[in-house]
C-alpha atoms as a PDB file:
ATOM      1  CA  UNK A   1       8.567   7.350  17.573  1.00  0.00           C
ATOM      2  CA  UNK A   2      11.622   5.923  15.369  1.00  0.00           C
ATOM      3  CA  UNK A   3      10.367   3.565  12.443  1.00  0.00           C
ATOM      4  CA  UNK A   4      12.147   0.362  13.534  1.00  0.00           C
ATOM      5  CA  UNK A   5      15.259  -1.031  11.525  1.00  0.00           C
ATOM      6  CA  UNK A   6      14.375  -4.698  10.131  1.00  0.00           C
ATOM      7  CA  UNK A   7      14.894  -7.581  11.930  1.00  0.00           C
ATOM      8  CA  UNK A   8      15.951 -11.542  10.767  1.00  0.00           C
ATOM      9  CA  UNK A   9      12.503 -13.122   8.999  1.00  0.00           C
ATOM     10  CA  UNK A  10      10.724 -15.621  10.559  1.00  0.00           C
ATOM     11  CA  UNK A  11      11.186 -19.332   8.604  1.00  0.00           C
ATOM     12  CA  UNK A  12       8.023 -20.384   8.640  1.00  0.00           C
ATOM     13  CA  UNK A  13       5.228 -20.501   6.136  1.00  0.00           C
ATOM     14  CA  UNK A  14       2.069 -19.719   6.609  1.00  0.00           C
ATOM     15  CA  UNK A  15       0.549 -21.442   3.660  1.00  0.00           C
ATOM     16  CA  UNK A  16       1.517 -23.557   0.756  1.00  0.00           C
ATOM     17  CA  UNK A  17       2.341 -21.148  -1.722  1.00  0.00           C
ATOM     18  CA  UNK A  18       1.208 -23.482  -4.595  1.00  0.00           C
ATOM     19  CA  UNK A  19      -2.266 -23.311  -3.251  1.00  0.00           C
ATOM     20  CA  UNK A  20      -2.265 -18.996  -4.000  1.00  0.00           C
ATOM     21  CA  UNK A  21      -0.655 -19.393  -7.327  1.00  0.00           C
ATOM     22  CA  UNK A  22      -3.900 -21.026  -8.038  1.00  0.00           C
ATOM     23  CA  UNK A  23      -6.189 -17.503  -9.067  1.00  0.00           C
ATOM     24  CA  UNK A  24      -9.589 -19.896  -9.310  1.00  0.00           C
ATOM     25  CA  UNK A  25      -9.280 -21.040  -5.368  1.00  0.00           C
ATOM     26  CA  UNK A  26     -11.317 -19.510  -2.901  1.00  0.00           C
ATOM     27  CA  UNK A  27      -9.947 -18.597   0.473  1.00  0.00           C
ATOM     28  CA  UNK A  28     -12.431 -19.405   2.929  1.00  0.00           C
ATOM     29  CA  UNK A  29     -14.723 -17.159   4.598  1.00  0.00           C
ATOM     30  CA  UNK A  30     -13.830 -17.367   8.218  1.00  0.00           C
ATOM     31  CA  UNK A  31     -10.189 -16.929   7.529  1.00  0.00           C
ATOM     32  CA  UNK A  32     -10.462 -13.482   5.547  1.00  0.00           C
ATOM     33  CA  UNK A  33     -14.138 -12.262   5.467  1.00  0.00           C
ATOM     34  CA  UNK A  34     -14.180 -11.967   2.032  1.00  0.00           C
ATOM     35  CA  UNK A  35     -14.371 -13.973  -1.076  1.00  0.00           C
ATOM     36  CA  UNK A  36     -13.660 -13.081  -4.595  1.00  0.00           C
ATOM     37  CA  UNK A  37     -16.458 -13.421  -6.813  1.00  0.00           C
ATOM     38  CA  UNK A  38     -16.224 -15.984  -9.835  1.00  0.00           C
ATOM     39  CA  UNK A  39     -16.258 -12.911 -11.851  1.00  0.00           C
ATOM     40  CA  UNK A  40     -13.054 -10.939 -10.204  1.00  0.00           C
ATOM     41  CA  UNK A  41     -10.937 -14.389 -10.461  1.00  0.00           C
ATOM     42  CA  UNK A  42     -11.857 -14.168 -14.422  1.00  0.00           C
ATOM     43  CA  UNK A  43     -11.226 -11.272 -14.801  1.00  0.00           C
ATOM     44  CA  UNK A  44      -8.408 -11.194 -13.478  1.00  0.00           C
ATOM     45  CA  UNK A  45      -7.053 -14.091 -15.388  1.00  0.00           C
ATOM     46  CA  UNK A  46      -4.428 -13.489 -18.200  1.00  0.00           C
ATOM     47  CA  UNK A  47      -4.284  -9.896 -16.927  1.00  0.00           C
ATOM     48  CA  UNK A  48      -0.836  -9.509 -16.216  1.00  0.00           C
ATOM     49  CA  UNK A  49       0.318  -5.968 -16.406  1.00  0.00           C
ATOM     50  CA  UNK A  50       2.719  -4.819 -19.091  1.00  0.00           C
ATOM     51  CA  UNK A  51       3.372  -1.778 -15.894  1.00  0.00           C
ATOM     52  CA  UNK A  52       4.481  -5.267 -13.905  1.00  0.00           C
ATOM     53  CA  UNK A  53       8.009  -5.475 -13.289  1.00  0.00           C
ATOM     54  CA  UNK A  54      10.108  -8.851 -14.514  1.00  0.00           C
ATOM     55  CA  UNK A  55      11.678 -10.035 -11.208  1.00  0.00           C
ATOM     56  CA  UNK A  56      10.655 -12.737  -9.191  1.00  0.00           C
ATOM     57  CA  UNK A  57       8.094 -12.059  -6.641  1.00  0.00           C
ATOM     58  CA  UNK A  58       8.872 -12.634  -3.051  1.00  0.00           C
ATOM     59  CA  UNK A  59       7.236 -15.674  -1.406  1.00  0.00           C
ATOM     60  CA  UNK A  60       3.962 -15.278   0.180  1.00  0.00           C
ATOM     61  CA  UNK A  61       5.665 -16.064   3.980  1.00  0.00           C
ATOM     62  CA  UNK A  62       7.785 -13.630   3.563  1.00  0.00           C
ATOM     63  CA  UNK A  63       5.206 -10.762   2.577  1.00  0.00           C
ATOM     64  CA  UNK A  64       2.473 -12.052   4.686  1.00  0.00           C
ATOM     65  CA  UNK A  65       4.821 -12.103   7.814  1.00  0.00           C
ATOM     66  CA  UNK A  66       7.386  -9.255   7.448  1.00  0.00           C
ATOM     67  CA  UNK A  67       4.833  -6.096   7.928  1.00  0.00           C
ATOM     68  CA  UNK A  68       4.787  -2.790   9.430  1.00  0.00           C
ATOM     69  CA  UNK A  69       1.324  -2.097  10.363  1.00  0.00           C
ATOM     70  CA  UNK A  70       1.817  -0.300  13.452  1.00  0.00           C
ATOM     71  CA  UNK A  71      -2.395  -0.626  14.178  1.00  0.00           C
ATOM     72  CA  UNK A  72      -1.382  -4.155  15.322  1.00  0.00           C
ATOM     73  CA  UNK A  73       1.858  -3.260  17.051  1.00  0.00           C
ATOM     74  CA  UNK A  74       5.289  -2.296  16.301  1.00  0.00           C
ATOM     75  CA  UNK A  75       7.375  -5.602  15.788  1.00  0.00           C
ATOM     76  CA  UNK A  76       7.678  -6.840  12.056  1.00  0.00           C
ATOM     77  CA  UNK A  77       5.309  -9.873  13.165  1.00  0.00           C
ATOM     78  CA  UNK A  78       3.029  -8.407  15.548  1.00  0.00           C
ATOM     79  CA  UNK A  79       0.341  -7.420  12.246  1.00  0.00           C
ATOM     80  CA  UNK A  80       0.204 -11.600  11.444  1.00  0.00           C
ATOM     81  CA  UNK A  81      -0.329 -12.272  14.881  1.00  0.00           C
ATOM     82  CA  UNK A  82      -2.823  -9.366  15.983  1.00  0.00           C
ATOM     83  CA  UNK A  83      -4.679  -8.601  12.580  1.00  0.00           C
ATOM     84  CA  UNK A  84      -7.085 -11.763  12.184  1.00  0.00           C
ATOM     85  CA  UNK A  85      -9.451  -9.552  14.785  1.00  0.00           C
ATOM     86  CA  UNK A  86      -9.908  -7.157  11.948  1.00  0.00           C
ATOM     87  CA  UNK A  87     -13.404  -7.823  11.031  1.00  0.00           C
ATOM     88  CA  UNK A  88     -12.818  -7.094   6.875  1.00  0.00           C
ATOM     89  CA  UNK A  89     -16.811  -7.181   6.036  1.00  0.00           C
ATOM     90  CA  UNK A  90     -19.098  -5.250   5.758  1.00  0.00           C
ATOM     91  CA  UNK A  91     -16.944  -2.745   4.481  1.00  0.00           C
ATOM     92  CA  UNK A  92     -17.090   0.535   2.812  1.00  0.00           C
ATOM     93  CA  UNK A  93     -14.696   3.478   1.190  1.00  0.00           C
ATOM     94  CA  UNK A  94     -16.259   6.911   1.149  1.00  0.00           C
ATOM     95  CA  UNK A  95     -15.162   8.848  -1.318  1.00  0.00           C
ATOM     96  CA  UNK A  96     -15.838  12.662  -0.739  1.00  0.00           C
ATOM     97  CA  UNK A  97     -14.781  16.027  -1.177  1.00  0.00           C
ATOM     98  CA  UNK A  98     -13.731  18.566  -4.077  1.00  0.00           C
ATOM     99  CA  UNK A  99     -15.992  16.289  -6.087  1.00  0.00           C
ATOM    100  CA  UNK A 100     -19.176  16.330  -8.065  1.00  0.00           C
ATOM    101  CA  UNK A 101     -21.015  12.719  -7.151  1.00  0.00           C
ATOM    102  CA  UNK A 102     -19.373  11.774  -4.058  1.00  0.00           C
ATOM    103  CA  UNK A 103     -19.925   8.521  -3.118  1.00  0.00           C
ATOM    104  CA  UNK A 104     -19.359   4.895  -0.421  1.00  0.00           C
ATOM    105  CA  UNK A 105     -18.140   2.246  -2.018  1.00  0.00           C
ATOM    106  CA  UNK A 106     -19.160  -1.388  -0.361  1.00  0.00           C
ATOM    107  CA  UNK A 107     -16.400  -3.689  -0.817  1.00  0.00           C
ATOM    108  CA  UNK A 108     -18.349  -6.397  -2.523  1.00  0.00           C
ATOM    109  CA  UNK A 109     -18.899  -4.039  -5.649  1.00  0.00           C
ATOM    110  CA  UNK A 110     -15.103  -2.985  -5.724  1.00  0.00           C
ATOM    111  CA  UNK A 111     -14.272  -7.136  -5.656  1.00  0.00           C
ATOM    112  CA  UNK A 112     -16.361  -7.258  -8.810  1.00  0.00           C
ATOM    113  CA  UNK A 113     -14.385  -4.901 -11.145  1.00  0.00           C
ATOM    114  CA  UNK A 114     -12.466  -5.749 -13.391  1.00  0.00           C
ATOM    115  CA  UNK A 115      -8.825  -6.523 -11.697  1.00  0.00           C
ATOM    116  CA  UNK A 116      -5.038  -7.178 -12.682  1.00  0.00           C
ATOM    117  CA  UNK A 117      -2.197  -8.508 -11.632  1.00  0.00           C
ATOM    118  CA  UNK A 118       0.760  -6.035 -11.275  1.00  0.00           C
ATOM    119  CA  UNK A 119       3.936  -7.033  -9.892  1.00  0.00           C
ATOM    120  CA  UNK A 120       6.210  -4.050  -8.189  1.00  0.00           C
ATOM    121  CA  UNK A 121       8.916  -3.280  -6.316  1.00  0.00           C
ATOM    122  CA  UNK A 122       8.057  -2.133  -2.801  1.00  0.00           C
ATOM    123  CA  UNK A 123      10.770  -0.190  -1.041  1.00  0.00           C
ATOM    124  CA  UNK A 124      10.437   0.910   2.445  1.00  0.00           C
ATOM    125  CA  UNK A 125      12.059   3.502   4.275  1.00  0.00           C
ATOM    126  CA  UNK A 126      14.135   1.804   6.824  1.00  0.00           C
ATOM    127  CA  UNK A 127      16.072   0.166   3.929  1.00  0.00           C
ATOM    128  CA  UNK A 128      14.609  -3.565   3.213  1.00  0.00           C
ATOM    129  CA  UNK A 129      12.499  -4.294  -0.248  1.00  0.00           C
ATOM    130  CA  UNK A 130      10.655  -6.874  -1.673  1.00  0.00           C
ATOM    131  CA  UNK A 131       8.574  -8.034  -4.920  1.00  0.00           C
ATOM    132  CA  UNK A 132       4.992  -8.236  -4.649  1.00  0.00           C
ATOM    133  CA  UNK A 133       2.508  -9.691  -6.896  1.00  0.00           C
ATOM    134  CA  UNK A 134      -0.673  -7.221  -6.160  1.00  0.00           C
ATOM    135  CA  UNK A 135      -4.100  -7.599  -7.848  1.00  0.00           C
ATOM    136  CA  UNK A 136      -6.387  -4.039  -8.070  1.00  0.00           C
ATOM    137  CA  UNK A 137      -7.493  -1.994 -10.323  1.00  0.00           C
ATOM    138  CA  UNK A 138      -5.819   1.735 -11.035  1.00  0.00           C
ATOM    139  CA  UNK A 139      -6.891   4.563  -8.612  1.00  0.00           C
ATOM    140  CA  UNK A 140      -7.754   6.979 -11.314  1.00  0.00           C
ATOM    141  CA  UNK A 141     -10.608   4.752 -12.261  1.00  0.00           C
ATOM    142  CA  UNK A 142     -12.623   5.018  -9.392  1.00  0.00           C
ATOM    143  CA  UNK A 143     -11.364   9.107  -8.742  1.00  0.00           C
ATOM    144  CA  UNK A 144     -13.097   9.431 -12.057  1.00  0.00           C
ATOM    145  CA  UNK A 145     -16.369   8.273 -11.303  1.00  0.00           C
ATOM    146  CA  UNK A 146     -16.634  10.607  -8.443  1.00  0.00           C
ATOM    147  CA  UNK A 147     -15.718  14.098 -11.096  1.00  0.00           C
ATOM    148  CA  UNK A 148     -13.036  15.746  -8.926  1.00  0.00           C
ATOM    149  CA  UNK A 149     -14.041  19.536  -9.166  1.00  0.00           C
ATOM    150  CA  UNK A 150     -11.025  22.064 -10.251  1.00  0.00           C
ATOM    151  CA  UNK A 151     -10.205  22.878  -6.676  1.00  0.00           C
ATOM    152  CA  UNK A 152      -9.302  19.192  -6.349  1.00  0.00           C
ATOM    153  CA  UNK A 153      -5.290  19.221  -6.699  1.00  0.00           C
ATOM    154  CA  UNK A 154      -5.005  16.596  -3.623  1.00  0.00           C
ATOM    155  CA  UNK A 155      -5.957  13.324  -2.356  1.00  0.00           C
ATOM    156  CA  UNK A 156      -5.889  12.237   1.213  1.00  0.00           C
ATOM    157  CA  UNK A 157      -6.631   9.026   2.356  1.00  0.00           C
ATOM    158  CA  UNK A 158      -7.854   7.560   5.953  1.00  0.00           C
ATOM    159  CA  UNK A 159      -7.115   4.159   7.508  1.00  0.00           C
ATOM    160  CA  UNK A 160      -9.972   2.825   9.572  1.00  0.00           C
ATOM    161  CA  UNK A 161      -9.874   3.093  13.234  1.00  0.00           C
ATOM    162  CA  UNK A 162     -11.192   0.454  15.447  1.00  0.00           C
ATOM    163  CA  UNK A 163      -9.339   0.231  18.904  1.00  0.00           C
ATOM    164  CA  UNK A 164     -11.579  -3.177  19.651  1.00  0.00           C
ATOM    165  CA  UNK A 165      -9.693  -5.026  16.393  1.00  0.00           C
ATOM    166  CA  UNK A 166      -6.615  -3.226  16.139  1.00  0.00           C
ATOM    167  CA  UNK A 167      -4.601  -3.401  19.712  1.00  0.00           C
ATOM    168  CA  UNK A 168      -1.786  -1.233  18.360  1.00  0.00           C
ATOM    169  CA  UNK A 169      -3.974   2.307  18.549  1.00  0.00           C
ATOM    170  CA  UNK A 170      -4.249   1.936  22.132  1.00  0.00           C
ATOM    171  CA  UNK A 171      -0.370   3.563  22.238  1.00  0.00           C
ATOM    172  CA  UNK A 172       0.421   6.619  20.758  1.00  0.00           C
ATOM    173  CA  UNK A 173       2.837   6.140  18.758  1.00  0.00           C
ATOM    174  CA  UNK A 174       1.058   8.023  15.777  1.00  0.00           C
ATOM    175  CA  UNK A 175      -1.912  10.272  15.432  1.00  0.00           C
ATOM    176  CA  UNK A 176      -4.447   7.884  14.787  1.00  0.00           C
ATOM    177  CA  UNK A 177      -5.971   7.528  12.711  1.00  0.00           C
ATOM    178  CA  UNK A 178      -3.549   6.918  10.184  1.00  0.00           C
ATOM    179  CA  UNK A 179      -3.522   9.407   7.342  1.00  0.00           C
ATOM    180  CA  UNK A 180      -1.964   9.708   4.116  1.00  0.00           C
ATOM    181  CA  UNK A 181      -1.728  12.004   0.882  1.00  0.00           C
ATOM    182  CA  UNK A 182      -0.720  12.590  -2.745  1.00  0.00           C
ATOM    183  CA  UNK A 183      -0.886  15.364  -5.243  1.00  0.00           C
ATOM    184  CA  UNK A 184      -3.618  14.482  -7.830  1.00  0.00           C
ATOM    185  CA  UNK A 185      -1.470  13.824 -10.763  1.00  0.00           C
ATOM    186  CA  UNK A 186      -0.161  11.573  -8.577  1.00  0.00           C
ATOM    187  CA  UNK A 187      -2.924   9.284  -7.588  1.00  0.00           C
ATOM    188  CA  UNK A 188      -3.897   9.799 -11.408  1.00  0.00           C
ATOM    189  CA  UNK A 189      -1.164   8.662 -12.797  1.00  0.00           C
ATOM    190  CA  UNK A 190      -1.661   4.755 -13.931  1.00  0.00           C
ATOM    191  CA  UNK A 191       1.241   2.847 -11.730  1.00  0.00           C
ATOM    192  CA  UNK A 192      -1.202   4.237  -8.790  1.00  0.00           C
ATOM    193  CA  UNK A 193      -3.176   1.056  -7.355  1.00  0.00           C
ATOM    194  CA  UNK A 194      -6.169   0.033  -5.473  1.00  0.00           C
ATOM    195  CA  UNK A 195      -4.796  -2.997  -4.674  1.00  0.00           C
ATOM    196  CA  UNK A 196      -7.300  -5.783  -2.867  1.00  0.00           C
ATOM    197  CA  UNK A 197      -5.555  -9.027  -3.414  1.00  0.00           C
ATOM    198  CA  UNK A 198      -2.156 -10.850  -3.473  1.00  0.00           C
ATOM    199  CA  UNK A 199      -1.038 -13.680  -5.033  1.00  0.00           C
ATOM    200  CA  UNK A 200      -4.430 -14.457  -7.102  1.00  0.00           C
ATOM    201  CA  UNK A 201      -6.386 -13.836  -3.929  1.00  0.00           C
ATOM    202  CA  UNK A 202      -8.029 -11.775  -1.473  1.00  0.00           C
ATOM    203  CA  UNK A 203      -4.905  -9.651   0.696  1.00  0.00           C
ATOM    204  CA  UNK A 204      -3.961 -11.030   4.101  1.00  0.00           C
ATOM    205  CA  UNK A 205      -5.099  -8.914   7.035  1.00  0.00           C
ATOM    206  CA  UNK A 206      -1.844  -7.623   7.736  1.00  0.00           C
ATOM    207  CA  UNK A 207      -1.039  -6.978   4.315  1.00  0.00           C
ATOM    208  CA  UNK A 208      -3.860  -4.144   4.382  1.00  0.00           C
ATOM    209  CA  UNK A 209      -7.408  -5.686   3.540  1.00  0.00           C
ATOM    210  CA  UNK A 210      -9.898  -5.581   2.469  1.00  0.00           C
ATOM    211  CA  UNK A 211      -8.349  -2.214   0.095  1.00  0.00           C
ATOM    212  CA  UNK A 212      -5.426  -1.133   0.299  1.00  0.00           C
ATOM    213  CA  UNK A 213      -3.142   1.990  -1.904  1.00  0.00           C
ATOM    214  CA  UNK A 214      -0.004   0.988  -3.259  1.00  0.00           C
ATOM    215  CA  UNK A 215       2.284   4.113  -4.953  1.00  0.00           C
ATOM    216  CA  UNK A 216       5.395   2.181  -5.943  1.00  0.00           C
ATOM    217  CA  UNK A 217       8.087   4.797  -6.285  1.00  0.00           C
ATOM    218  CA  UNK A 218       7.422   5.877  -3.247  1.00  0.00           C
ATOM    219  CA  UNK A 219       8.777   4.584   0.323  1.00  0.00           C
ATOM    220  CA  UNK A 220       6.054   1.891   1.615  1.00  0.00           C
ATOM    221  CA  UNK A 221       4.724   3.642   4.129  1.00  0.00           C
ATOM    222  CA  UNK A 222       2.904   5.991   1.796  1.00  0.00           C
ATOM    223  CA  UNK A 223       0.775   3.171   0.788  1.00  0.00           C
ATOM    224  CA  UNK A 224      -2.248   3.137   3.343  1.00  0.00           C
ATOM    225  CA  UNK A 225      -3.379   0.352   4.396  1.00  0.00           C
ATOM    226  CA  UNK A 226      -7.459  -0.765   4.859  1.00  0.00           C
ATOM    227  CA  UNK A 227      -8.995   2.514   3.491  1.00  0.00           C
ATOM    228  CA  UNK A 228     -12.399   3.954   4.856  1.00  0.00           C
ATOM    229  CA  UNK A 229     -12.125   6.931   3.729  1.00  0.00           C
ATOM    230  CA  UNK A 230     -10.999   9.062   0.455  1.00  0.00           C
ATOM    231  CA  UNK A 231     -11.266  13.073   0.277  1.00  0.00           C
ATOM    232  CA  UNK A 232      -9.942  15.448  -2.263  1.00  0.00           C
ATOM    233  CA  UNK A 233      -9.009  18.929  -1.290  1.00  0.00           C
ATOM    234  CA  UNK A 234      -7.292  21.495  -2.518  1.00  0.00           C
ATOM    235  CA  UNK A 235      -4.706  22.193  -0.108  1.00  0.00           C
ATOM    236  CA  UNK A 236      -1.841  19.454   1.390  1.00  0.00           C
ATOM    237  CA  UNK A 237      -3.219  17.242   3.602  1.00  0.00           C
ATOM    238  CA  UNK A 238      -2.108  16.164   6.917  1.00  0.00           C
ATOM    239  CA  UNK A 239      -0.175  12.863   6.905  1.00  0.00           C
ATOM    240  CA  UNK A 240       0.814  10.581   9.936  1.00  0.00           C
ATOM    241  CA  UNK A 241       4.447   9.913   9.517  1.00  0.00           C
ATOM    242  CA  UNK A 242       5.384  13.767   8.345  1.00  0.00           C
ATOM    243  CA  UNK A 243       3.366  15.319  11.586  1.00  0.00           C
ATOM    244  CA  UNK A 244       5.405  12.952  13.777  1.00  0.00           C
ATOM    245  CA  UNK A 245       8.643  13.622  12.344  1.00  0.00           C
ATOM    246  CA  UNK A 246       8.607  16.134   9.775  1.00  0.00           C
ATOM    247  CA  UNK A 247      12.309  16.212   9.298  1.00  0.00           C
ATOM    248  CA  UNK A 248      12.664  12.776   8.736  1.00  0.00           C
ATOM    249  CA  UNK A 249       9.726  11.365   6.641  1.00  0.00           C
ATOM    250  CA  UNK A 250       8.433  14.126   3.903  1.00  0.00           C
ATOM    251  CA  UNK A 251       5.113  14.486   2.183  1.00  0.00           C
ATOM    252  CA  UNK A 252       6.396  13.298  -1.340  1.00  0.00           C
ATOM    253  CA  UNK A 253       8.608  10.423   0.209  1.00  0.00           C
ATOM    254  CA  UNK A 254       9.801   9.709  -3.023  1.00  0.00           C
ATOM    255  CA  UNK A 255      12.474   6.494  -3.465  1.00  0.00           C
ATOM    256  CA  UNK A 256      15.393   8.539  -3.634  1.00  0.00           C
ATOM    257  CA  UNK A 257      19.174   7.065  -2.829  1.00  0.00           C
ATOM    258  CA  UNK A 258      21.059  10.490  -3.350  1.00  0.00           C
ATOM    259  CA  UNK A 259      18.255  11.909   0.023  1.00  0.00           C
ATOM    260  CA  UNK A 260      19.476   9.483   3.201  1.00  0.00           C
ATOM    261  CA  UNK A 261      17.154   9.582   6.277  1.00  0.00           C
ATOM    262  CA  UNK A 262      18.658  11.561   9.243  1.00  0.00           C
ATOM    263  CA  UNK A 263      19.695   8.191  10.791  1.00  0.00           C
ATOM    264  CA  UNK A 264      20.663   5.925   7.547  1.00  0.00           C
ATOM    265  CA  UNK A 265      21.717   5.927   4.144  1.00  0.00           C
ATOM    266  CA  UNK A 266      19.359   5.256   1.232  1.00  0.00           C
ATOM    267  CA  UNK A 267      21.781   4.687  -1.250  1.00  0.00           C
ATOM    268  CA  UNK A 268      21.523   0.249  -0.770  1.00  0.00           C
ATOM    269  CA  UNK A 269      18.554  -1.479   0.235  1.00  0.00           C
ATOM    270  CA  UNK A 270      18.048  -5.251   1.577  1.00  0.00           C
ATOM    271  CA  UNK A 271      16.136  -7.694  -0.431  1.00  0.00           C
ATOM    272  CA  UNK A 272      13.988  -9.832   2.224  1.00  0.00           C
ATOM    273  CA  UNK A 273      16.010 -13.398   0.971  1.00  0.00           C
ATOM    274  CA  UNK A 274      19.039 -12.130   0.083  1.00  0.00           C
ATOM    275  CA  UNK A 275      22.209 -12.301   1.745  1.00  0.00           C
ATOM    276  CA  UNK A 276      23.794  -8.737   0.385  1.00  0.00           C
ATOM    277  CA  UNK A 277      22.506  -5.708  -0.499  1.00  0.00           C
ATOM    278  CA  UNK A 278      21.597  -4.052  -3.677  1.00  0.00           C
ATOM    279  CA  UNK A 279      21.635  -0.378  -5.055  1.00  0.00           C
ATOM    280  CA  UNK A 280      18.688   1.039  -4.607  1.00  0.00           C
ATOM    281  CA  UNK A 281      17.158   2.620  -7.633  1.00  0.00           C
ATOM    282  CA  UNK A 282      15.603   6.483  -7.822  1.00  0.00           C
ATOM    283  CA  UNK A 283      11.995   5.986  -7.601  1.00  0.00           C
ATOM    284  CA  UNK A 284      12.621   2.765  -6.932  1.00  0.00           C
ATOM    285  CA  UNK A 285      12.801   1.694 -10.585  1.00  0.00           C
ATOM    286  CA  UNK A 286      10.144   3.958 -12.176  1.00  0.00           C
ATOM    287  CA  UNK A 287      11.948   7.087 -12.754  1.00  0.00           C
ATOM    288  CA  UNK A 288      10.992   6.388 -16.495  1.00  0.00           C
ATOM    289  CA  UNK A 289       7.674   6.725 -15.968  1.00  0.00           C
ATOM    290  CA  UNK A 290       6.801   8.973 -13.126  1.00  0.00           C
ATOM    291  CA  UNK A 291      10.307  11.727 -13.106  1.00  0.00           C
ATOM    292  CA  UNK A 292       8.676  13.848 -15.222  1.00  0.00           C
ATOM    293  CA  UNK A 293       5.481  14.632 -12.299  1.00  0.00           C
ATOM    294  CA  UNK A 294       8.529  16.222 -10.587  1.00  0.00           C
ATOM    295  CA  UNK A 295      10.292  18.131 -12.994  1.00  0.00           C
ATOM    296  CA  UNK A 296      11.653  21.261 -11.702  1.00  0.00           C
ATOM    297  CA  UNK A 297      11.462  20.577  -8.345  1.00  0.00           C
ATOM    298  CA  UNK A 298      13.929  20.569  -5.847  1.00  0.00           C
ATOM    299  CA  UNK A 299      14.352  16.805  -4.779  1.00  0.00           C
ATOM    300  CA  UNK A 300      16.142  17.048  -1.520  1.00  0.00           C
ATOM    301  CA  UNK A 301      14.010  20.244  -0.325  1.00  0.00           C
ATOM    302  CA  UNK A 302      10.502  18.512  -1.552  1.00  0.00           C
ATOM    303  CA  UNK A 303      11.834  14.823   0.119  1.00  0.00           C
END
């Protein structure tokens, strides 16, 4: 199955923007299943991230309805328009393994830590980018609390499966469910995000609630989306898009525009709301502070 090329956006909004710029508004219950607590929302004011980048973040419209989240179908809009069956509470993230106190996470004590905002780049694979304006809390934090054991030198992550509330399993265009995996320095390293809101507020169904990963030098699919499950092991894990093309999508899926993808270049990307392309930066922007996990290696062997 060929990752699809991106089509025009859609115009229309879905909600005032204004009204998410606002951090202390509540989104309401039936629309999201969650809420964040008093405490998150102060938290998480005035805690912009000096690891957030200085452009202008896309508007909510256009990251809210420009998704690939093939669990709700294939089409760029199909997540919007399939996702609000995704029941987002209860909801808990095991966390398991080469670890000392393993441990499931309920989603009501992740809302409650402290959170910040961090603004990245998000580059995906068949060429387009945007800015997004996350809100989470580092993934090293919570790998910490669990002790990873010695043998731990990888992370693999699990997407939930749920073929009543997510009509796109019932194809095969993956191995579901969907699966993805770093090296532990990796997931240590502090850019590495839990991410669990979006423009001051709980993340859109499509966008990957209620928790979502988000790695930004690497191409967007290797930022699961509503994670269930977290194991460390020590050998590579399994991941979805590598077992169904192995040639074309690699384990490390670094942002790299000297590697093109069988099928197209890397070198320029497309900003979604702008007319021409860019360059697109080696990992994506951050070479300065991830390069040196990769130092030595062979980029276009380990792609």
């Amino acid at each position: 199955m060929l990752i699809k090329r991106p089509d025009d956006l859609p115009s229309s909004e879905i909600t005032p923007e204004a009204v998410y710029l606002d951090r202390r508004r509540f989104l309401a219950t039936g629309a999201v299943g969650l809420l964040l607590s008093a405490d998150a929302l102060a938290a998480l004011s005035g805690r912009k991230s000096a690891l957030s980048t200085g452009e202008a973040p896309n508007r909510l419209d256009e990251i809210s309805r420009y998704n690939n989240f093939y669990e709700f179908g294939t089409s760029k809009d199909d997540p919007a328009r399939h996702a609000t069956a995704l029941k987002t509470h209860p909801w808990t993230v095991t966390v398991e393994g080469e670890v000392e106190k393993p441990r499931i996470f309920d989603i009501d004590a992740l809302l409650r830590r402290p959170l910040e905002e961090r603004i990245y780049r998000l580059r995906c694979v068949e060429g387009w980018s945007m800015v997004i304006p996350w809100m989470g809390f580092p993934l090293a934090t919570l790998l910490r609390e669990v002790v990873p054991t010695s043998r731990a030198k990888y992370v693999a992550f699990e997407t939930a499966l749920r073929p009543a509330e997510m009509p796109g399993v019932g194809r095969k265009v993956l191995d579901w469910p969907y699966r993805e995996g770093l090296r532990i320095d990796e997931a240590m390293h502090p850019l590495t995000l839990l991410a669990v809101g979006l423009y001051g507020n709980v993340l859109p169904k499509q966008n990957g609630a209620p928790i979502r990963l988000v790695v930004p030098w690497k191409y967007g699919f290797k930022s699961i989306k509503s994670i269930v499950r977290i194991r460390l092991v020590e050998k590579q894990p399994p991941t979805s898009w590598n077992l169904a093309a192995p040639s074309e999508y690699g384990f490390y899926s670094n942002v790299n525009p000297a590697v093109d993808h069988p099928r197209w270049s890397q070198a320029s990307e497309r900003r979604i709301g702008e007319f021409f392309k860019r360059k697109t930066l080696p990992f994506n922007g951050y070479a300065e502070q991830v390069a040196q996990l990769y130092r030595g290696m062979d980029l276009k062997k380990n792609f």
